[in-house]
Protein backbone atom coordinates (compact mmCIF):
# COMPACT_ATOMS: atom_id res chain seq x y z
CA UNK A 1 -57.53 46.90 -115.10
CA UNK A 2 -53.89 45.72 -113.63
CA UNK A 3 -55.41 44.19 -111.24
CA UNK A 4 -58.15 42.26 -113.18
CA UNK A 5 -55.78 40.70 -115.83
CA UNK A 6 -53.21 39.97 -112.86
CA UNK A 7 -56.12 37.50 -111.35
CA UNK A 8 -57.08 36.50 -115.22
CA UNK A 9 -53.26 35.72 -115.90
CA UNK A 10 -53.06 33.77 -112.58
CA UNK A 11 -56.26 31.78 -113.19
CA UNK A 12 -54.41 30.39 -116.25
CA UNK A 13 -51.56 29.39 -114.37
CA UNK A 14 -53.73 27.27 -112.05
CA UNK A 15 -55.92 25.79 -114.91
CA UNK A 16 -52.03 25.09 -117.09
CA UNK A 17 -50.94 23.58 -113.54
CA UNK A 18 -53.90 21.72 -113.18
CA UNK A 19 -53.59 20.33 -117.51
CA UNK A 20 -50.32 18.99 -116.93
CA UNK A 21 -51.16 17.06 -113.84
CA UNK A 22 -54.21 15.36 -114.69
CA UNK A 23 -52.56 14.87 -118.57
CA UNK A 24 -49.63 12.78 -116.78
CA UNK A 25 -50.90 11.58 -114.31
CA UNK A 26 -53.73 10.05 -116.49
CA UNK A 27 -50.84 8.98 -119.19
CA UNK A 28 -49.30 7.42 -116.29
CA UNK A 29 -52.69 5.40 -115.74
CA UNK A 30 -53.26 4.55 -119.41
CA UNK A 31 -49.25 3.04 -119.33
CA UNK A 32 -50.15 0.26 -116.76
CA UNK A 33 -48.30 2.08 -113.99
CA UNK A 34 -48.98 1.52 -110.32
CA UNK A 35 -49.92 3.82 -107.36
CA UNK A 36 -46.43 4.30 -106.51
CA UNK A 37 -45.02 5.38 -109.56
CA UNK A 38 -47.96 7.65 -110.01
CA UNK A 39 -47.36 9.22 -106.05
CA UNK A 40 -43.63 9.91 -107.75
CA UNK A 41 -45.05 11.54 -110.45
CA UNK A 42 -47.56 13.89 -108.52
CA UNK A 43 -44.88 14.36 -106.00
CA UNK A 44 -42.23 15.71 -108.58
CA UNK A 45 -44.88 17.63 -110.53
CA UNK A 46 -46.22 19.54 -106.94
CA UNK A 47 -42.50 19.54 -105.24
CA UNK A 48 -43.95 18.07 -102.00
CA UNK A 49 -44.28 15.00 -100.19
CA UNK A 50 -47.88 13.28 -101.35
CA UNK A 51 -49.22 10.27 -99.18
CA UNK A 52 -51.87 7.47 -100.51
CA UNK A 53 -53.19 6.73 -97.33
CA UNK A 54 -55.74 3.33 -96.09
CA UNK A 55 -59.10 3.32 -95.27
CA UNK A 56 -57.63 4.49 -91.87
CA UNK A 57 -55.44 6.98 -93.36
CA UNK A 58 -52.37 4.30 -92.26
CA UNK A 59 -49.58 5.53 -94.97
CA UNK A 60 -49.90 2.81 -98.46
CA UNK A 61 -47.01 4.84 -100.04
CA UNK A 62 -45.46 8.11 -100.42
CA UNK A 63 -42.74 10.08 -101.82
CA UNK A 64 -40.90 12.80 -101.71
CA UNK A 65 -39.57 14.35 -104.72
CA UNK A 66 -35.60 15.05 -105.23
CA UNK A 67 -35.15 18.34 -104.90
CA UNK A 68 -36.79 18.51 -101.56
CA UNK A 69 -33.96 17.87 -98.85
CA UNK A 70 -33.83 15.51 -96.21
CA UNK A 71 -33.96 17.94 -93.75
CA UNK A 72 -36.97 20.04 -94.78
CA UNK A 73 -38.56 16.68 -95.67
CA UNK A 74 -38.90 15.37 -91.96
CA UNK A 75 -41.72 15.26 -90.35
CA UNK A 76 -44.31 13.11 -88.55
CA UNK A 77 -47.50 10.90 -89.63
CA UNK A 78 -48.36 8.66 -86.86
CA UNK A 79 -52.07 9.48 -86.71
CA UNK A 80 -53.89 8.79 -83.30
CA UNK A 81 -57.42 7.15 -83.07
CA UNK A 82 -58.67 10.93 -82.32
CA UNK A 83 -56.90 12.37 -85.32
CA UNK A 84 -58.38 9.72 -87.71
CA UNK A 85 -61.95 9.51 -86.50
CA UNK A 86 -62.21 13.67 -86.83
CA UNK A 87 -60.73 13.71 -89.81
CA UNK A 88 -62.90 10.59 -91.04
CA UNK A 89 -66.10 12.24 -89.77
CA UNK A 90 -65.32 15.84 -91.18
CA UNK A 91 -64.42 14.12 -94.45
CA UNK A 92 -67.89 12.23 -94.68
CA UNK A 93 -69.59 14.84 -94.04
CA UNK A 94 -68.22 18.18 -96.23
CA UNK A 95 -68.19 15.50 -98.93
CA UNK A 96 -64.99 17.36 -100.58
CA UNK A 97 -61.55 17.80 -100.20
CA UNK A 98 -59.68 19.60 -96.59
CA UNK A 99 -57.20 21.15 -95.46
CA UNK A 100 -55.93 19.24 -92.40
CA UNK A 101 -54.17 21.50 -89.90
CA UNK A 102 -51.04 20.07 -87.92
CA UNK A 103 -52.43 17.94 -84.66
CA UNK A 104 -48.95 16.88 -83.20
CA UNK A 105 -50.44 15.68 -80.05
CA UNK A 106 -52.85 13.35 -82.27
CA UNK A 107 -49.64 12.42 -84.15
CA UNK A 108 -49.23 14.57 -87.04
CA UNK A 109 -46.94 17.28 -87.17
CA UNK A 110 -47.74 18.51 -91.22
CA UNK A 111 -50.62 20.33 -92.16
CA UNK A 112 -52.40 18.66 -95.77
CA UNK A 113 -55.28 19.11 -97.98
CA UNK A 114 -56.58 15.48 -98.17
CA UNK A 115 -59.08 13.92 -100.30
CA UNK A 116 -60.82 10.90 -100.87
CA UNK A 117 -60.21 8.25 -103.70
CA UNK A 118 -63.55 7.14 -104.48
CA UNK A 119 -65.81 5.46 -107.30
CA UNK A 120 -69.41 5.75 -106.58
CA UNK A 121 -70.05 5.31 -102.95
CA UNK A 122 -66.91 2.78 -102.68
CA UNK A 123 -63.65 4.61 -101.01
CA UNK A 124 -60.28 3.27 -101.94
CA UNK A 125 -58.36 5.32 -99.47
CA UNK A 126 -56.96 8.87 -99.35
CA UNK A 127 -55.08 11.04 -101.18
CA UNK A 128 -52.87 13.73 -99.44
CA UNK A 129 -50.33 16.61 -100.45
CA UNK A 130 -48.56 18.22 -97.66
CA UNK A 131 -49.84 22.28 -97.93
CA UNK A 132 -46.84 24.62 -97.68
CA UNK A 133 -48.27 27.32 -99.39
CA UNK A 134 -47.88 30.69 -97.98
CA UNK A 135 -49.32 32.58 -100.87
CA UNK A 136 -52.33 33.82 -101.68
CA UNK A 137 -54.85 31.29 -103.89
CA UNK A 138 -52.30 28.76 -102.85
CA UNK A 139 -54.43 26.60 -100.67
CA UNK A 140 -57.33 26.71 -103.08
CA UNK A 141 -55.10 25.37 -106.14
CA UNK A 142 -54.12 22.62 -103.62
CA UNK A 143 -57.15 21.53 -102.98
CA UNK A 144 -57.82 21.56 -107.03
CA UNK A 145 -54.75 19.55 -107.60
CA UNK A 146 -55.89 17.10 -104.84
CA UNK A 147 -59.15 16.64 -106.13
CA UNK A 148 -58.01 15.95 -109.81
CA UNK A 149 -55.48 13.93 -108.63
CA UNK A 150 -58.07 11.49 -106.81
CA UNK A 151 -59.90 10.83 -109.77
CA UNK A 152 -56.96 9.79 -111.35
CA UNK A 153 -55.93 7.68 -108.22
CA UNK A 154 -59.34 6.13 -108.18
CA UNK A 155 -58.90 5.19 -112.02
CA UNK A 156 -55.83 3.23 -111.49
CA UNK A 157 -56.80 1.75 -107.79
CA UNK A 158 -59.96 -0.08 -109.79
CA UNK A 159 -57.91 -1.04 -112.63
CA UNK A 160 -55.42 -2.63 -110.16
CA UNK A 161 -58.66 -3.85 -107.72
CA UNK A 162 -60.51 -5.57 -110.82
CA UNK A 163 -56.97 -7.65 -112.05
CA UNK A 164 -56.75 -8.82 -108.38
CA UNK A 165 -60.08 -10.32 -108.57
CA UNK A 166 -59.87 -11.93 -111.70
CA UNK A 167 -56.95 -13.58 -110.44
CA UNK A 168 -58.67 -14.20 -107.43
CA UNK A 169 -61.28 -15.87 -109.64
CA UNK A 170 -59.30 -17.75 -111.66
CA UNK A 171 -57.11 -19.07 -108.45
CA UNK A 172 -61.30 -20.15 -106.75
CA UNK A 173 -61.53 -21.98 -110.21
CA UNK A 174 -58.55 -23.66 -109.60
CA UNK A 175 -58.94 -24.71 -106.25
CA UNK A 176 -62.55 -25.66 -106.84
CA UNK A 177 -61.77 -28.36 -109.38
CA UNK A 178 -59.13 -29.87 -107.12
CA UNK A 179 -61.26 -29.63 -104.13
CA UNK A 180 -64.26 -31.70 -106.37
CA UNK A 181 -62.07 -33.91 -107.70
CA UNK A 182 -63.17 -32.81 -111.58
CA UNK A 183 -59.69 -34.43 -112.62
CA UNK A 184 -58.53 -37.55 -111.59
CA UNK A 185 -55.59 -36.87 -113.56
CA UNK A 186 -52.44 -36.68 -111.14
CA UNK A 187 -50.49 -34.67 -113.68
CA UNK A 188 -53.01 -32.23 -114.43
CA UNK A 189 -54.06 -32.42 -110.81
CA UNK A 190 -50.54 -31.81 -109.69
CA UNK A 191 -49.59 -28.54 -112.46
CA UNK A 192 -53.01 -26.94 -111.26
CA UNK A 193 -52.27 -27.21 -108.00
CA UNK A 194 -48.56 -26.01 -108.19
CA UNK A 195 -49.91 -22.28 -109.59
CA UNK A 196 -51.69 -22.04 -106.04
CA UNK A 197 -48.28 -22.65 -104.23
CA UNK A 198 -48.79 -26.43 -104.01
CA UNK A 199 -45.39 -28.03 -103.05
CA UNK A 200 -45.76 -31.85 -104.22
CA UNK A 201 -42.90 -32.74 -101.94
CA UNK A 202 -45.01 -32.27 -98.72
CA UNK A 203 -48.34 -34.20 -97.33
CA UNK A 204 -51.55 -32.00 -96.74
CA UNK A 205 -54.26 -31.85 -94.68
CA UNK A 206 -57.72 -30.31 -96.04
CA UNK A 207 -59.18 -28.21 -93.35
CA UNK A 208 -63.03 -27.06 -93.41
CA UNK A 209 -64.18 -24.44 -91.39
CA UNK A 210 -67.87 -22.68 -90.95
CA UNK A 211 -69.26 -19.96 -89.32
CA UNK A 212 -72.91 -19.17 -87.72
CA UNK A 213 -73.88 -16.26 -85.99
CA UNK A 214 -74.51 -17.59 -83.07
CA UNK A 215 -78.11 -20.12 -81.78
CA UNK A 216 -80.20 -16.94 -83.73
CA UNK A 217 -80.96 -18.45 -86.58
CA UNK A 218 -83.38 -15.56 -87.42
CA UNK A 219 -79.84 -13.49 -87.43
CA UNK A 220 -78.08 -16.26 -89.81
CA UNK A 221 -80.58 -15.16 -92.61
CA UNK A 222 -80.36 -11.60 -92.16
CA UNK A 223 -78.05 -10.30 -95.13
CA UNK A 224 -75.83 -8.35 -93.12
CA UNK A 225 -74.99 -11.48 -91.62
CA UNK A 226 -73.49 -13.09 -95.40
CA UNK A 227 -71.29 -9.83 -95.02
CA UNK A 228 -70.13 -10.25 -92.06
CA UNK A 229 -69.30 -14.25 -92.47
CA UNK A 230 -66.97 -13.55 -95.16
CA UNK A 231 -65.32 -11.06 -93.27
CA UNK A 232 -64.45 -13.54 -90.44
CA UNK A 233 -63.58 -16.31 -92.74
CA UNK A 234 -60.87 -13.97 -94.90
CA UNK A 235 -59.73 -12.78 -91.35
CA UNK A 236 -59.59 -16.13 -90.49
CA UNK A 237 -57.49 -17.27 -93.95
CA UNK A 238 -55.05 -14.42 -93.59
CA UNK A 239 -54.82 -15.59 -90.48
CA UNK A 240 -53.90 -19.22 -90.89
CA UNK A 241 -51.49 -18.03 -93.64
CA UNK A 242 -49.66 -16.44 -91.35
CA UNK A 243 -49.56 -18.76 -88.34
CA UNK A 244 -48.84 -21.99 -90.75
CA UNK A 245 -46.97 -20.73 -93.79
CA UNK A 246 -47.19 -22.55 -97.04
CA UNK A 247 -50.71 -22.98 -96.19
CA UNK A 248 -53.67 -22.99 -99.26
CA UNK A 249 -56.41 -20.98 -98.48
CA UNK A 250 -60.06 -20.31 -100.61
CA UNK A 251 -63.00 -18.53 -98.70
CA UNK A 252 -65.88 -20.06 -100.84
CA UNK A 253 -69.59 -18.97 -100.62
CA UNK A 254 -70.58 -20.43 -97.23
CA UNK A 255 -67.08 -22.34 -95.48
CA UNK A 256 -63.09 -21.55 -95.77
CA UNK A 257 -61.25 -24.14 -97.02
CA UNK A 258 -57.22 -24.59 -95.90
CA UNK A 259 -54.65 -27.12 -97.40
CA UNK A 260 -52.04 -26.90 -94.39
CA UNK A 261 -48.81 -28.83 -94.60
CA UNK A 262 -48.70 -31.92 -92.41
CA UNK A 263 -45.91 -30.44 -90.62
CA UNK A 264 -48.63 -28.53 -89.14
CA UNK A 265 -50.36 -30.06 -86.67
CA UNK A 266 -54.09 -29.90 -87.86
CA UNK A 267 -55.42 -30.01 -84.83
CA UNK A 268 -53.72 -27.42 -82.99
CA UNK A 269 -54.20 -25.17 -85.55
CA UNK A 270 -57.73 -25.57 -85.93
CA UNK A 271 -58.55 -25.15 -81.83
CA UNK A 272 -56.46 -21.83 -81.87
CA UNK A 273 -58.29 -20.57 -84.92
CA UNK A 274 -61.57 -21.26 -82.89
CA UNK A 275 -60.19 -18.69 -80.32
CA UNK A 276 -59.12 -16.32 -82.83
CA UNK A 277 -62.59 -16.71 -84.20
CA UNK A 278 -63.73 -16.07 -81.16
CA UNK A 279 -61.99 -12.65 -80.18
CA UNK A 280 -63.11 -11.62 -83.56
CA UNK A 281 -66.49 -12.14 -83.44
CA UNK A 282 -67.66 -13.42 -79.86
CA UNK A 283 -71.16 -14.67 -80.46
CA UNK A 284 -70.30 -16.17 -83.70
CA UNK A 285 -69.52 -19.88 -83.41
CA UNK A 286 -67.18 -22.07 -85.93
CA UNK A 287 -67.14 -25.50 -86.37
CA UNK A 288 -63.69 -27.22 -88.34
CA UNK A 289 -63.85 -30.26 -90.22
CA UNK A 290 -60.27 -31.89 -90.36
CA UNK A 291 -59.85 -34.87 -93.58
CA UNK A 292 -57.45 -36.94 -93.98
CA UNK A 293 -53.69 -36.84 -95.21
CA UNK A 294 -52.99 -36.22 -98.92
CA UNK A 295 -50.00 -36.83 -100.68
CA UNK A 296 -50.66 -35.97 -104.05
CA UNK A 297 -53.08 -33.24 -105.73
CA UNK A 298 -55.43 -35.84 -106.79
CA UNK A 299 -56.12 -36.83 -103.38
CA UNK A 300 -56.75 -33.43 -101.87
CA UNK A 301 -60.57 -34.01 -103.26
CA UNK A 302 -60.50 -36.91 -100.89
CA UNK A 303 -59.42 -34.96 -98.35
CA UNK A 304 -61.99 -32.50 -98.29
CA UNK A 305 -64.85 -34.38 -98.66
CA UNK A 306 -63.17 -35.98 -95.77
CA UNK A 307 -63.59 -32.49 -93.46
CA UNK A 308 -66.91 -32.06 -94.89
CA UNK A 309 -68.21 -35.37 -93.95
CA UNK A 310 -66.59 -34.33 -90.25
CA UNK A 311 -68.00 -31.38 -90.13
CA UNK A 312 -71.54 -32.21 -91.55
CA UNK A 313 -71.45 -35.05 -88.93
CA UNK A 314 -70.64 -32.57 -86.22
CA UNK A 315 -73.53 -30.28 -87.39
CA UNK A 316 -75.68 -33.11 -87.44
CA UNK A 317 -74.60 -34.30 -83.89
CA UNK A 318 -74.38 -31.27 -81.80
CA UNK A 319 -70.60 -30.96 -81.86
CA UNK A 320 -70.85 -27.13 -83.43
CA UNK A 321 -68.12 -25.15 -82.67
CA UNK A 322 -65.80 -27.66 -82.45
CA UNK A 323 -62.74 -29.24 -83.91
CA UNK A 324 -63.92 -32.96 -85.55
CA UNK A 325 -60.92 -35.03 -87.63
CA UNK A 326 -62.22 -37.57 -89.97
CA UNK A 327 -60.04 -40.04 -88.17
CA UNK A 328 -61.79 -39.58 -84.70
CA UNK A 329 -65.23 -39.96 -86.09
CA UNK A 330 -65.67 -43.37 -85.07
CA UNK A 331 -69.56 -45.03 -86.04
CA UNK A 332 -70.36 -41.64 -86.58
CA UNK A 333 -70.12 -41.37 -90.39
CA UNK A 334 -72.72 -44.68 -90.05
CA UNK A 335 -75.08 -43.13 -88.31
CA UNK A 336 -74.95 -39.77 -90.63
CA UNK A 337 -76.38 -41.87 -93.35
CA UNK A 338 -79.58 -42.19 -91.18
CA UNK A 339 -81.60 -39.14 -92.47
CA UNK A 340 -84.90 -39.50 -90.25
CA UNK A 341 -84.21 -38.36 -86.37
CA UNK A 342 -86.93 -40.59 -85.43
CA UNK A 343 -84.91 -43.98 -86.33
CA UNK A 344 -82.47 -42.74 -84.06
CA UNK A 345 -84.77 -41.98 -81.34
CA UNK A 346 -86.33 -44.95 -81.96
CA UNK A 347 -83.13 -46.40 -81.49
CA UNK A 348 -82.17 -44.94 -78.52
CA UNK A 349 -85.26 -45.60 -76.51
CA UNK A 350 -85.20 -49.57 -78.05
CA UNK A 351 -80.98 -50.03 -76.21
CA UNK A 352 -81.36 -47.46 -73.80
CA UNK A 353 -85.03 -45.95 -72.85
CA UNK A 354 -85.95 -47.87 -69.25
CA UNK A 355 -82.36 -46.65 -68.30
CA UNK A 356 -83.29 -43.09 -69.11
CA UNK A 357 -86.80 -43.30 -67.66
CA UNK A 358 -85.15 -45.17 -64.57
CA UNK A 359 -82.91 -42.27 -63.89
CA UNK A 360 -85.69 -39.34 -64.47
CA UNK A 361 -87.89 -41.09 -61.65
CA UNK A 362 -85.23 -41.78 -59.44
CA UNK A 363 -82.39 -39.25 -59.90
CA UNK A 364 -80.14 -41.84 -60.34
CA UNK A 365 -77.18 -41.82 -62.72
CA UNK A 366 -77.07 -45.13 -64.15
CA UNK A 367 -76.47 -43.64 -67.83
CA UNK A 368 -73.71 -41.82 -66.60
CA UNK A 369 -72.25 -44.38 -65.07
CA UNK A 370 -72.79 -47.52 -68.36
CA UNK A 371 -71.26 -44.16 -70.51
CA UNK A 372 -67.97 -43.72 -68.24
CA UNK A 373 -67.40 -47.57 -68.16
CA UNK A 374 -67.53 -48.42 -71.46
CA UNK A 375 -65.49 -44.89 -72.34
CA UNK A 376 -62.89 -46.70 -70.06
CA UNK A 377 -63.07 -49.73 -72.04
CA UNK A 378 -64.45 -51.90 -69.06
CA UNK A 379 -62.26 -50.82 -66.44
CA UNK A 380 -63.82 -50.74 -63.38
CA UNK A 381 -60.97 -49.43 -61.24
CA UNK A 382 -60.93 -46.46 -63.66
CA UNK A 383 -64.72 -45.85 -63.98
CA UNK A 384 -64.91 -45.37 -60.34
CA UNK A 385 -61.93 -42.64 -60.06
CA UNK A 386 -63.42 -40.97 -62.87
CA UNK A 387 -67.19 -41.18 -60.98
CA UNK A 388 -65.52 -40.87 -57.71
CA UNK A 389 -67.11 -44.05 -56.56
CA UNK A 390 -66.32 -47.01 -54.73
CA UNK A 391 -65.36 -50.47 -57.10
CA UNK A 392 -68.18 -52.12 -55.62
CA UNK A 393 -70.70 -49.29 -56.08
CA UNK A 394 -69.78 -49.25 -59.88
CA UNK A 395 -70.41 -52.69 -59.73
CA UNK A 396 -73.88 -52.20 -58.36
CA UNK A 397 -74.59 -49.60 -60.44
CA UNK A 398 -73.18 -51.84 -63.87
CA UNK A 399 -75.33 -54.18 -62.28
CA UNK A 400 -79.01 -52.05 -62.25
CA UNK A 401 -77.79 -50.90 -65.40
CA UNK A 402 -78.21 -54.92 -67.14
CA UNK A 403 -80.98 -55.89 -65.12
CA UNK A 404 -83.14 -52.70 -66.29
CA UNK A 405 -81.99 -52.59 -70.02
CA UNK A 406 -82.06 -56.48 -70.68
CA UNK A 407 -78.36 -56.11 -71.79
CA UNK A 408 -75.35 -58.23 -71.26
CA UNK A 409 -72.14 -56.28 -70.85
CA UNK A 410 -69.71 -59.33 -70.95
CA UNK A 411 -71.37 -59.61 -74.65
CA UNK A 412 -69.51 -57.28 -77.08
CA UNK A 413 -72.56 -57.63 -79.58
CA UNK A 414 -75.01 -55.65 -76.75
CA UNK A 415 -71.62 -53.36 -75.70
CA UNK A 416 -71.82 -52.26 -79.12
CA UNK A 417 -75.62 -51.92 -79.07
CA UNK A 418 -74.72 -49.35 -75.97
CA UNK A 419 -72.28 -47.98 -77.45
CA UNK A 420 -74.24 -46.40 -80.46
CA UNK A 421 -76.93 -45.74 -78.96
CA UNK A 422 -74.90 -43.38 -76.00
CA UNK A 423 -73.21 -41.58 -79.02
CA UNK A 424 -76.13 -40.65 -80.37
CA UNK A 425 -77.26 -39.85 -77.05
CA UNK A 426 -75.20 -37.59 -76.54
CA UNK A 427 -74.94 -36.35 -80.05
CA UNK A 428 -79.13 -35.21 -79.95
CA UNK A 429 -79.52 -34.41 -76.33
């Protein structure tokens, strides 16, 4: 009879203990207070250090409450790659709240009951209480107190997830209307860009930057693949962030846009993201459009479309994964406007088709060869180092080259003729 209302009496004292926690702990939550002042709260309440740990049970915060001393409060949490994927896989599969012996060699010297913060099938992170209970029941009213604790964890970490997405919504809206120029307004233009971090004292460069998974375009459909874009492109804007500070960044639905400083040089900055891009996500391939300078906020629209029309013209002209500036594009943004591939083929084999056929029957090189000299602006001495040839063979060669195309290379009308048609040669070949 002792013995049964000793366990009853004790049962009470773990449901009581259990009461106060989740009562303030969830008063903490209905207050507006964060994750760390409610791992304070849980830490004084339990008398023991309590992590919130990442998706890869990296440490997010912890504390340790007052009365515990420095000395007893030492102790390690370094986990290995060994320690997190066994704990990970153990986790996933009981589907409930452990108790984590020590694993020093893996990094962690503390045992813990750990649990998972979760809504639904979505995991915020983990919850964990370092277990120093000795006596009996004690590790089962751990493992209660982790558990309620979670839920409580997991009601504050959406609160906190869903304001950080509104903002992030708001802050798209934002950028979106200054990206499509919806107010011409410079005042307007200039306050709604100043809440994104917009300094009007500096000059701007809109960056545009897409990503395809590779030549499978069967793969680029594949909704995995949508996933996995976005992925690359935030990786890619936290990225940029870092490497040019005072950078703008928005990952819209399909391309990442970037308003980096002009102190930045675009260029650079865009060919190392390509190889960052490319450790990421090797098969993957991303093109970046670079516009124009903009000095004020109602010019960064003009900006943009600048990088898009680079971009779409480097799409269009086999230049894909590649760095175009709206500068460098030349006749290309002429020749975009020309929807039907067939007018440019048709152009192409009007300027330059008995040159191509010439050089499939023969082996010769003649396009080669009119593309390198008029690349070297008519320098003959320079078109033969770059073809390794003799002066007078170029001049043989520059020679074939008019007599089999009808063309006139002292004439700058039929240089020009050349000229386009070798860009879009090489732009659809």
């Amino acid at each position: 009879m002792h013995s049964t209302l000793s366990a009853l009496q004790a049962q009470n004292a773990v449901l009581r203990q259990l009461v106060v926690i989740h009562d303030r702990l969830g008063a903490l939550v209905l207050q507006g207070a964060d994750v760390m002042a409610i791992t304070r709260m849980l830490a004084e309440l339990v008398g023991r250090r309590v992590l919130l740990l990442d998706e890869l049970l990296q440490v997010a915060a912890m504390a340790v409450p007052e009365r515990v001393s420095s000395e007893s409060a030492a102790f390690n949490w370094a986990p290995g790659q060994g320690y997190v994927r066994a704990v990970l896989a153990t986790l996933a599969r009981e589907r409930r709240p452990l108790r984590v012996p020590p694993m020093a060699d893996f990094g962690v010297d503390a045992s813990c009951v750990l649990a998972p913060v979760a809504v639904g099938d979505a995991i915020f992170g983990y919850l964990a209480i370092l277990a120093e209970h000795d006596e009996a029941g004690g590790e089962d009213l751990d493992l209660q107190i982790v558990q309620h604790a979670a839920t409580v964890y997991a009601l504050s970490m959406m609160r906190e997830r869903m304001a950080v997405e509104v903002a992030s919504q708001l802050k798209d809206e934002l950028f979106e209307g200054l990206l499509l120029g919806r107010n011409q307004d410079e005042q307007v233009a200039q306050e709604r860009a100043i809440r994104l971090g917009y300094d009007a004292q500096l000059t701007y460069r809109a960056l545009v930057l897409v990503a395809n998974a590779g030549d499978d375009h069967v793969l680029d459909e594949q909704p995995e693949t949508g996933a996995r874009r976005r992925r690359l492109l935030e990786s890619l804007a936290e990225w940029c962030v870092r490497r040019a500070p005072g950078s703008l960044t928005s990952v819209r639905e399909d391309e990442l846009v970037i308003l980096a400083p002009d102190s930045v040089d675009a260029r650079e900055l865009s060919r190392t993201a390509l190889q960052h891009a490319t450790a990421l996500l090797p098969s993957w391939s991303v093109t970046i459009g670079v516009g124009g300078a903009c000095t004020t906020a109602s010019a960064i629209s003009r900006s943009y479309a600048q990088g898009r029309r680079a971009l779409e013209t480097a799409q269009r002209f086999g230049r894909q994964g590649d760095v175009i500036a709206f500068e460098d594009l030349g006749v290309y943004p002429l020749l975009f406007h020309v929807t039907d591939p067939l007018e440019l083929r048709g152009f192409i084999d009007q300027v330059l088709g008995p040159l191509i056929e010439y050089d499939e029957r023969h082996s010769a090189d003649l396009v080669r060869t009119l593309d390198t000299f008029l690349s070297r602006n008519g320098n003959l001495q320079s078109t033969a180092r770059e073809l390794n040839l003799h002066v007078n063979s170029v001049t043989y060669r520059l020679q074939r080259v008019q007599t089999i195309c009808g063309l006139d290379l002292e004439q700058s009308e039929d240089r020009l003729l050349a000229q386009v048609a070798l860009k879009i040669l090489n732009g659809v070949s």
